[in-house]
C-alpha atoms as a PDB file:
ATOM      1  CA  UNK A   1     121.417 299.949 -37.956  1.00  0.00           C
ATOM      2  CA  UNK A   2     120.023 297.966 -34.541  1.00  0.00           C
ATOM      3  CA  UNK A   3     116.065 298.554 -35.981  1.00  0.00           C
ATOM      4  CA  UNK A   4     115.615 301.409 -33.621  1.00  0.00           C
ATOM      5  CA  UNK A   5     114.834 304.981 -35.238  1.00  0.00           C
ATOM      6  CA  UNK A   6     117.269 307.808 -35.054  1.00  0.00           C
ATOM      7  CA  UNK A   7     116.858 311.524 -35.978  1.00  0.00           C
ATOM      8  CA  UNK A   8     120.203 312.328 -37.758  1.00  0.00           C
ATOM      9  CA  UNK A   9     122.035 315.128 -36.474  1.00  0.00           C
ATOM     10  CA  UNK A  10     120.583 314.316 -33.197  1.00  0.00           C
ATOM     11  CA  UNK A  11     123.049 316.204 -30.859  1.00  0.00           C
ATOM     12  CA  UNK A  12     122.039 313.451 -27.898  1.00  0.00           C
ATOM     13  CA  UNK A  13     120.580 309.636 -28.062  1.00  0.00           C
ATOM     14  CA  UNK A  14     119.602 308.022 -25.400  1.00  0.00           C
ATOM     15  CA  UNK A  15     118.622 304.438 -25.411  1.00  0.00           C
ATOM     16  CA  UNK A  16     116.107 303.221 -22.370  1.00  0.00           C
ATOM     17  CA  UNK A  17     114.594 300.087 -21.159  1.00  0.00           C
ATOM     18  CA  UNK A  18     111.174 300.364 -20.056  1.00  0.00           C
ATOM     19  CA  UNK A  19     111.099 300.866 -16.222  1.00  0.00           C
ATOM     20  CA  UNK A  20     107.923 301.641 -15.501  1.00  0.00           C
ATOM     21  CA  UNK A  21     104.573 301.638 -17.685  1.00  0.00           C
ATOM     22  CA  UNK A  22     101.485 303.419 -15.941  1.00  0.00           C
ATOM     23  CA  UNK A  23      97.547 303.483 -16.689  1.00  0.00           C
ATOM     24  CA  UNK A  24      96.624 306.773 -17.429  1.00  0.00           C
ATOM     25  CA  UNK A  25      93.171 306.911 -18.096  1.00  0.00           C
ATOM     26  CA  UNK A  26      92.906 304.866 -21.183  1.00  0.00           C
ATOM     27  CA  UNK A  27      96.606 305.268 -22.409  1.00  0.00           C
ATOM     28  CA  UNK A  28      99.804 303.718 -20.892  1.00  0.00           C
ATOM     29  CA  UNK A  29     102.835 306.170 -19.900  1.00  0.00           C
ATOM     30  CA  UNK A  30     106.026 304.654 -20.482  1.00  0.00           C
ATOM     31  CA  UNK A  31     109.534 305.491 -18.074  1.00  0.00           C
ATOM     32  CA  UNK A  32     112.110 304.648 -19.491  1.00  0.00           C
ATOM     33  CA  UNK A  33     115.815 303.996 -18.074  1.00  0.00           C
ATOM     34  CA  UNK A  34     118.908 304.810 -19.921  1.00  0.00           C
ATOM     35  CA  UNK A  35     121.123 301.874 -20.492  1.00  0.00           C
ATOM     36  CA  UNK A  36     123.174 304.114 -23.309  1.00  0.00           C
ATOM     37  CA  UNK A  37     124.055 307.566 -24.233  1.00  0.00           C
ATOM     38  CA  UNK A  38     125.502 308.906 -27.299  1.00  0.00           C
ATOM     39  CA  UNK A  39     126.422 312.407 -27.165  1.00  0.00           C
ATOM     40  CA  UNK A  40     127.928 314.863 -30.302  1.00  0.00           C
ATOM     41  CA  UNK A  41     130.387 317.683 -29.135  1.00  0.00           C
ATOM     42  CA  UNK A  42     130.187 320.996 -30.768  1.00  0.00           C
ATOM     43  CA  UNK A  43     125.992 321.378 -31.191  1.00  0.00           C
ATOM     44  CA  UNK A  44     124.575 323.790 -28.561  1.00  0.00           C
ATOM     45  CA  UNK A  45     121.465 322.216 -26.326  1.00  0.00           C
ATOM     46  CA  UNK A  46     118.090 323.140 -27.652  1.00  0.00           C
ATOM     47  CA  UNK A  47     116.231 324.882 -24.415  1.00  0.00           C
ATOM     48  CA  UNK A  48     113.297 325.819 -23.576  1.00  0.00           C
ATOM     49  CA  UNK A  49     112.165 328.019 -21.060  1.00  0.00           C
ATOM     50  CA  UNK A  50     109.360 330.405 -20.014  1.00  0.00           C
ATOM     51  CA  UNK A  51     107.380 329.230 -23.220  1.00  0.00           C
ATOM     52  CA  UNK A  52     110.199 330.015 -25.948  1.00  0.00           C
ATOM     53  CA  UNK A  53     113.410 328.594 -26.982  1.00  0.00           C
ATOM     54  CA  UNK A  54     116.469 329.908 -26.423  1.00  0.00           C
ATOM     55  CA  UNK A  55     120.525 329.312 -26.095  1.00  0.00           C
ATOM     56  CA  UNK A  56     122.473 328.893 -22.857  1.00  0.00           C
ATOM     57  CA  UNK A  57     125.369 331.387 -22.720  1.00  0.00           C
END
């Protein structure tokens, strides 16, 4: 393990640098940039739209 947290069963990963941090009010927003993606085959996308989720098909 590389010290960063992972969810297991995660069906994507996606690793970032920091590209941007903003002052919102009195919190920072962070952007991040992918620099890697790890990706399982065979686990549907979670989606969400119009409020609920639901599967693509």
């Amino acid at each position: 393990m590389d010290g960063v947290p992972h969810l297991l069963d995660a069906p994507l990963r996606l690793r970032c640098r920091t590209a941007r941090r903003i002052a919102v009010g009195d919190h920072v927003a962070l952007v991040g940039e992918p620099v890697e993606i790890q990706h399982q085959t065979g686990n549907p996308p979670l989606v969400r739209f119009q409020g609920r989720y639901t599967s693509v098909a």
